[in-house]
Protein backbone atom coordinates (compact mmCIF):
# COMPACT_ATOMS: atom_id res chain seq x y z
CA UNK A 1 0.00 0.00 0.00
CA UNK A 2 1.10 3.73 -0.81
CA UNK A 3 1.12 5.68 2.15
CA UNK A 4 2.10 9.19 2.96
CA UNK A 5 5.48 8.16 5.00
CA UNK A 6 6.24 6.02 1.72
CA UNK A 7 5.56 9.01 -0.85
CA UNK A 8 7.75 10.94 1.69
CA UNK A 9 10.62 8.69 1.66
CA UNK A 10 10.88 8.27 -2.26
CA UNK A 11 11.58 12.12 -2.00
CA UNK A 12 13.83 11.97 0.57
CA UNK A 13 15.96 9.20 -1.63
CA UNK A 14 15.79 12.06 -4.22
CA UNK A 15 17.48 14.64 -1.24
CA UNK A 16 14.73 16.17 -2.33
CA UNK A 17 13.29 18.05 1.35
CA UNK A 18 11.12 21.42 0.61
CA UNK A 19 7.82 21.44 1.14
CA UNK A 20 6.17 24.63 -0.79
CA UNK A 21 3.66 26.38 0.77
CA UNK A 22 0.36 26.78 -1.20
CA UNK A 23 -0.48 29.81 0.60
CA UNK A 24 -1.78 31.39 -2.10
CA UNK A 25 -3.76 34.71 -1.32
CA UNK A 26 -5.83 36.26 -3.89
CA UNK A 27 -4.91 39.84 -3.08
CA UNK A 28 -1.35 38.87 -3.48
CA UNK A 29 -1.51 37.37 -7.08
CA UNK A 30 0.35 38.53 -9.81
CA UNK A 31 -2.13 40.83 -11.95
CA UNK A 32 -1.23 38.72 -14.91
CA UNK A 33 -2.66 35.47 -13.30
CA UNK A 34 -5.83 38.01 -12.08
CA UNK A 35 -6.70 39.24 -15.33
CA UNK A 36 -9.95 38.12 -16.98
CA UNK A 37 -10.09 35.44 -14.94
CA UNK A 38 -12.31 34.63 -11.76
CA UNK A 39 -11.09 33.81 -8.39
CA UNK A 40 -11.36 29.97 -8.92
CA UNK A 41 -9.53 30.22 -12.31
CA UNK A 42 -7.01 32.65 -11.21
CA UNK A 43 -6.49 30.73 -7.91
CA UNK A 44 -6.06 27.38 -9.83
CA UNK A 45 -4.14 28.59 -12.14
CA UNK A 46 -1.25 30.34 -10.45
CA UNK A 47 -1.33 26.81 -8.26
CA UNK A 48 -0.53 24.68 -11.48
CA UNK A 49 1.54 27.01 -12.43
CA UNK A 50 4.25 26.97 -9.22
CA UNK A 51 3.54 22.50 -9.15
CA UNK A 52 4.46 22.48 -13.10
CA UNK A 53 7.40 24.40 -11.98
CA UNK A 54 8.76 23.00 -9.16
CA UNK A 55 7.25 19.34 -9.01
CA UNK A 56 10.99 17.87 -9.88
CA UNK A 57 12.38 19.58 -6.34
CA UNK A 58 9.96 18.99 -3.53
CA UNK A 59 8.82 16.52 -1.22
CA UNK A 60 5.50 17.99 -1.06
CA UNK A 61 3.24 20.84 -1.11
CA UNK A 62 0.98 22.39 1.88
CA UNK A 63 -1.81 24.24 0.67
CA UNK A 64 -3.39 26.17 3.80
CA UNK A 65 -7.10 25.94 3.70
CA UNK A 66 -7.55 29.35 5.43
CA UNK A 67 -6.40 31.15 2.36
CA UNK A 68 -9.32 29.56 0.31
CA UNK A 69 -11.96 29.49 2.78
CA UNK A 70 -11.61 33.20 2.42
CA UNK A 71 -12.97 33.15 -0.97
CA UNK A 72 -16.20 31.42 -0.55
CA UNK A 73 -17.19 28.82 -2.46
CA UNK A 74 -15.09 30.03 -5.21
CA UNK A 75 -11.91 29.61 -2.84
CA UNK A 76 -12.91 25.40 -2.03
CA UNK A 77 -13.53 24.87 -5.35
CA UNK A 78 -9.74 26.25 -6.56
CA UNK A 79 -8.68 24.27 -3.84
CA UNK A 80 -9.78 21.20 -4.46
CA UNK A 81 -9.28 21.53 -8.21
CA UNK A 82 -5.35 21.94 -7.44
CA UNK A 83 -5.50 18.88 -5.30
CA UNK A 84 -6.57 17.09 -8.08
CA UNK A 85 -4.41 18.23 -10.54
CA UNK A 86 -1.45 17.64 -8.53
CA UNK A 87 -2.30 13.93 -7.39
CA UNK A 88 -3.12 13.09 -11.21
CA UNK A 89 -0.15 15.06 -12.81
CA UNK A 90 2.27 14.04 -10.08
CA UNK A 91 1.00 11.19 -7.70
CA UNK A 92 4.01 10.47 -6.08
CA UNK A 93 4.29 14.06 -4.83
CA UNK A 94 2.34 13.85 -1.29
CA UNK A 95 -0.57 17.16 -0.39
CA UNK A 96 -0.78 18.25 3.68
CA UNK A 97 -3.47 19.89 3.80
CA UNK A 98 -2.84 22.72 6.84
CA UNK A 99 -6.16 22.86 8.01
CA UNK A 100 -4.97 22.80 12.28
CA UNK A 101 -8.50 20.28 12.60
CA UNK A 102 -9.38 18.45 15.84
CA UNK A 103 -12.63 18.38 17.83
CA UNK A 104 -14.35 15.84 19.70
CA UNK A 105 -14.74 12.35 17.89
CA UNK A 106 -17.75 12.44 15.65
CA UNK A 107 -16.81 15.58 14.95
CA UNK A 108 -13.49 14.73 13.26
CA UNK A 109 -15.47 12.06 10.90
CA UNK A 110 -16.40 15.05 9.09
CA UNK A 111 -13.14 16.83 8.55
CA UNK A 112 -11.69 13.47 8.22
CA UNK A 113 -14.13 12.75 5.50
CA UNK A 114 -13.70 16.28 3.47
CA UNK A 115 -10.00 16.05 4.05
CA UNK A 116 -9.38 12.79 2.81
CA UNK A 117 -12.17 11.89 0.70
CA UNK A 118 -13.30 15.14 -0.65
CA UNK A 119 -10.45 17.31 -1.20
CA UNK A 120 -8.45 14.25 -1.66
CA UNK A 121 -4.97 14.99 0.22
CA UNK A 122 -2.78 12.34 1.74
CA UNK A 123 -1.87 14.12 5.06
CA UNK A 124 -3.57 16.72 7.45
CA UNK A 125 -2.36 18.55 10.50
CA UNK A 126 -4.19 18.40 13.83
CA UNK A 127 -4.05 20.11 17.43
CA UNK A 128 -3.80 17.52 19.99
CA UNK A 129 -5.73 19.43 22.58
CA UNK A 130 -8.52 16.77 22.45
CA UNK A 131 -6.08 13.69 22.83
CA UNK A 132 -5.46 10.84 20.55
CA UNK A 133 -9.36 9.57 21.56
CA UNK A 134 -10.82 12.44 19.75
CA UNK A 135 -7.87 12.29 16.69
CA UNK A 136 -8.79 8.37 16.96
CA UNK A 137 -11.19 9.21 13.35
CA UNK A 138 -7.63 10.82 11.94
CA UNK A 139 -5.00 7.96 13.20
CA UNK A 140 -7.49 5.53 11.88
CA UNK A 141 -6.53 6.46 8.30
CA UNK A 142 -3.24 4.03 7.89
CA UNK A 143 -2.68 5.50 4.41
CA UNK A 144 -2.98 8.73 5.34
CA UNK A 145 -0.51 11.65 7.35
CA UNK A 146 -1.49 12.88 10.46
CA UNK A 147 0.98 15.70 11.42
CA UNK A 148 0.42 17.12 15.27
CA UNK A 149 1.09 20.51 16.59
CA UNK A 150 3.92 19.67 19.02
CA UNK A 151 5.90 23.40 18.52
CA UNK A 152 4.70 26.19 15.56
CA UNK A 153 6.53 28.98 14.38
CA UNK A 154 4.94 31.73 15.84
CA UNK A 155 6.58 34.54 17.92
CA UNK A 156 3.94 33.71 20.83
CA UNK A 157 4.58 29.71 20.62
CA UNK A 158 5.85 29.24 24.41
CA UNK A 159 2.28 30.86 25.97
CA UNK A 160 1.32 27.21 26.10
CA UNK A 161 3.53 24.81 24.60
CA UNK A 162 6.84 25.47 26.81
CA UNK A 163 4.65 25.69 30.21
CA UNK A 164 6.05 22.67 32.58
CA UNK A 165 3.91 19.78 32.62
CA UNK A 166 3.86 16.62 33.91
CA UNK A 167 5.70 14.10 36.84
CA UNK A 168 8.95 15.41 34.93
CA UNK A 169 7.84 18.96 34.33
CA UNK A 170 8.52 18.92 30.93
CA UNK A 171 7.85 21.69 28.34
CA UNK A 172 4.08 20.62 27.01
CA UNK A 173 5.94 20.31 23.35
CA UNK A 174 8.00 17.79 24.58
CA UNK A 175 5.13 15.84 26.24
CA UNK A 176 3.48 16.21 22.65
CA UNK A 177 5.95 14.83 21.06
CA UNK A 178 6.50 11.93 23.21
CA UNK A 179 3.04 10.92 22.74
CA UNK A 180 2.63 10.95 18.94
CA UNK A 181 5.72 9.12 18.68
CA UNK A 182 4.72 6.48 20.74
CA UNK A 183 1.17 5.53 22.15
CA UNK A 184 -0.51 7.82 18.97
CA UNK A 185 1.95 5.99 16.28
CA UNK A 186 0.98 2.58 16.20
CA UNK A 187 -0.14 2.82 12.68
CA UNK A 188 3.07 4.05 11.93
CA UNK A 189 0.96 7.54 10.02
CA UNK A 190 2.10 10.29 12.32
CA UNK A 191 4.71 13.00 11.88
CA UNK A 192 4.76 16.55 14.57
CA UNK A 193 5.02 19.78 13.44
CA UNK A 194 8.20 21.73 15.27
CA UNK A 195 9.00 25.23 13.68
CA UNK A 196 12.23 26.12 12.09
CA UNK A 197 12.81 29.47 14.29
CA UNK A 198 13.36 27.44 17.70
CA UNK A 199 16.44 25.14 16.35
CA UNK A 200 17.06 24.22 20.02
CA UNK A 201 13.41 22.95 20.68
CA UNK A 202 14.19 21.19 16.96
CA UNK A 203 16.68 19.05 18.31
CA UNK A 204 15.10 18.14 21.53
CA UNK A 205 12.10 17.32 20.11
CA UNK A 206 14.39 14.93 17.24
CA UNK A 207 15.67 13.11 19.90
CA UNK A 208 12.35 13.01 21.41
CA UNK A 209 10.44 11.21 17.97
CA UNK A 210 13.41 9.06 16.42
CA UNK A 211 12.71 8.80 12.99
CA UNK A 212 9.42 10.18 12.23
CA UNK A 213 8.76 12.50 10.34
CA UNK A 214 8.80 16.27 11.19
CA UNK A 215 6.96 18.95 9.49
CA UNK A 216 9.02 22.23 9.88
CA UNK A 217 7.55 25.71 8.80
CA UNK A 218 9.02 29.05 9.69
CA UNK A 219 12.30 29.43 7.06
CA UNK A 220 12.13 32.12 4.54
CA UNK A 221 10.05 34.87 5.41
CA UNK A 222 9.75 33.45 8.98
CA UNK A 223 13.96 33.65 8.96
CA UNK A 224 14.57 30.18 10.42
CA UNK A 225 17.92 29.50 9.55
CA UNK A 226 18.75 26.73 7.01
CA UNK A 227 21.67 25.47 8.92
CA UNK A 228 20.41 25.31 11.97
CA UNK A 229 17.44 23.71 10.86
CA UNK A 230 18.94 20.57 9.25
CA UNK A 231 21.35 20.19 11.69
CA UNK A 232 18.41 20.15 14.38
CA UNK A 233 15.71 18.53 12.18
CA UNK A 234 17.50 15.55 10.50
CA UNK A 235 17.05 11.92 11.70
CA UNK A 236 19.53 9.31 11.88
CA UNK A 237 19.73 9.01 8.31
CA UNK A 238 20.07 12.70 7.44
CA UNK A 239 16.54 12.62 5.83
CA UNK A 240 13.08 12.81 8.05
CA UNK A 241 12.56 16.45 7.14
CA UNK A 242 9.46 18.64 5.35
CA UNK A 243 10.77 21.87 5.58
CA UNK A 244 8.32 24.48 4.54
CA UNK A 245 8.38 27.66 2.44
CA UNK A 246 5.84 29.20 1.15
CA UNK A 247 5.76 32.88 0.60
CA UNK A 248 9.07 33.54 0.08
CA UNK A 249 8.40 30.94 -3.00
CA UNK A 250 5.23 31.32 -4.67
CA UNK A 251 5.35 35.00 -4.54
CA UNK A 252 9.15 35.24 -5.06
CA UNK A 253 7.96 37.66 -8.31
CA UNK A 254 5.02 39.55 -8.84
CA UNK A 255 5.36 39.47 -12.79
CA UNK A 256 4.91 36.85 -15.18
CA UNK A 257 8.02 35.37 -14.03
CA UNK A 258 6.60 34.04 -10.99
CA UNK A 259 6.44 30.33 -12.17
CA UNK A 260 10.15 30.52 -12.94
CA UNK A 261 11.20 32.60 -10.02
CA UNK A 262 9.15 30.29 -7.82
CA UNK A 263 11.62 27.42 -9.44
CA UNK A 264 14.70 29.56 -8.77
CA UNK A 265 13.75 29.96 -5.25
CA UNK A 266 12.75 26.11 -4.41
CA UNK A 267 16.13 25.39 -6.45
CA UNK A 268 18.37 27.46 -3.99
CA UNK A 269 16.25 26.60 -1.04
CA UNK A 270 16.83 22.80 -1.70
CA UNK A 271 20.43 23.33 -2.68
CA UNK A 272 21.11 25.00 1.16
CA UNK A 273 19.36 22.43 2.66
CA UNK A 274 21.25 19.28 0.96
CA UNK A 275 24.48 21.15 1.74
CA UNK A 276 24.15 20.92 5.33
CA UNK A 277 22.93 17.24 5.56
């Protein structure tokens, strides 16, 4: 069976370790994608666009669902149709969909169900908040990628996930992290996120998880470090990593470049990384 973890690792074979970021906002689109066109179509097509372009250097793409949600109907539909262009064009290139879902159990059917069966991607990320009961809908899916919040990106991060917690009064990250990579993983689906611009928590939380997979946004526009990163975020064999850029590719130009300059960027971005492995 094809799973995410397997699509991952045919990448990795390729040193082949950025994840691009379909964060594609419709106010930021290049007025040459905009023109005549309507949101869906403009949406969609600046998406092909950046996968025709880059589908030889990634590991995968993350399209974050907020960014279409914003656009209605019009948004879901763009989003959906760039799934499905990417999974028949390129099948072997895994989609996360960053969608941050988790509720209680019957709940998560449904956002299992439009994740997976509906949109059609072959990973998700999830809050653990709820516990691996609620998520059990999610780690259910043995084919599928179930990525958990351990430590984001953001400036404000530590409110919750450094507080002590715990017999050993660990940092709630760490606690995270020990339980996807254990009790959660026994389907062998689940990866944690940990963000690029706390290389320190990187590492701990590597040592933490083994070999699993580790989902790490926050380089480029962010300004995690490349270096750091790797050194942090690599497993034992200097693989296990999705790092993830998205703005500072896919709107690398605003002109009609932007396909090729989105190339150019995921080009340099994997050379860095592959030169510190």
């Amino acid at each position: 069976m094809t799973t995410f973890i397997s699509l991952l690792e045919h990448h990795w074979q390729r040193d082949n370790f950025v994840c691009v970021g379909l964060d594609s906002d419709y106010q930021q689109l290049p007025e040459t994608v905009k023109q005549g066109k309507s949101v869906e179509e403009a949406l969609f097509a600046f998406n092909r666009a950046i996968i025709d372009a880059t589908h030889d250097l990634v590991c995968a793409y993350k399209p974050n669902i907020a960014f279409y949600e914003a656009q209605g109907d019009a948004g879901l539909r763009a989003l959906i149709r760039t799934v499905h262009f990417s999974k028949e064009t390129y099948p072997d290139i895994p989609v996360i969909l960053d969608a941050k879902r988790a509720d209680i159990g019957s709940t998560n059917l449904g956002y299992v169900q439009a994740a997976f069966d509906q949109i059609g991607v072959d990973a998700i990320t999830v809050h653990p908040y709820l516990g691996k009961e609620a998520l059990a809908p999610f780690l259910a899916r043995t084919e599928k990628g179930i990525i958990v919040l351990a430590k984001t990106s953001n400036p404000g991060a530590g409110e919750f996930q450094d507080l002590p917690v715990g017999p050993a009064q660990e940092p709630l990250y760490q606690v995270v992290a020990r339980h996807v990579a254990g009790q959660w993983n026994a389907n062998g689906n689940c990866a944690i996120v940990i963000g690029a611009t706390y290389p320190e928590d990187l590492r701990k939380a590597r040592a933490i998880v083994g070999d699993i997979p580790i989902l790490i946004p926050g380089v480029g526009t962010q300004g995690g470090a490349i270096a750091a990163t790797v050194t942090a975020g690599k497993d034992s064999k200097g693989q296990g990593m999705i790092i993830n850029a998205a703005r500072s590719i896919i709107f690398a130009s605003r002109g009609s470049d932007f396909a090729q300059a989105a190339r150019d960027a995921t080009e340099r971005l994997r050379d860095e990384i592959n030169s510190y492995r």
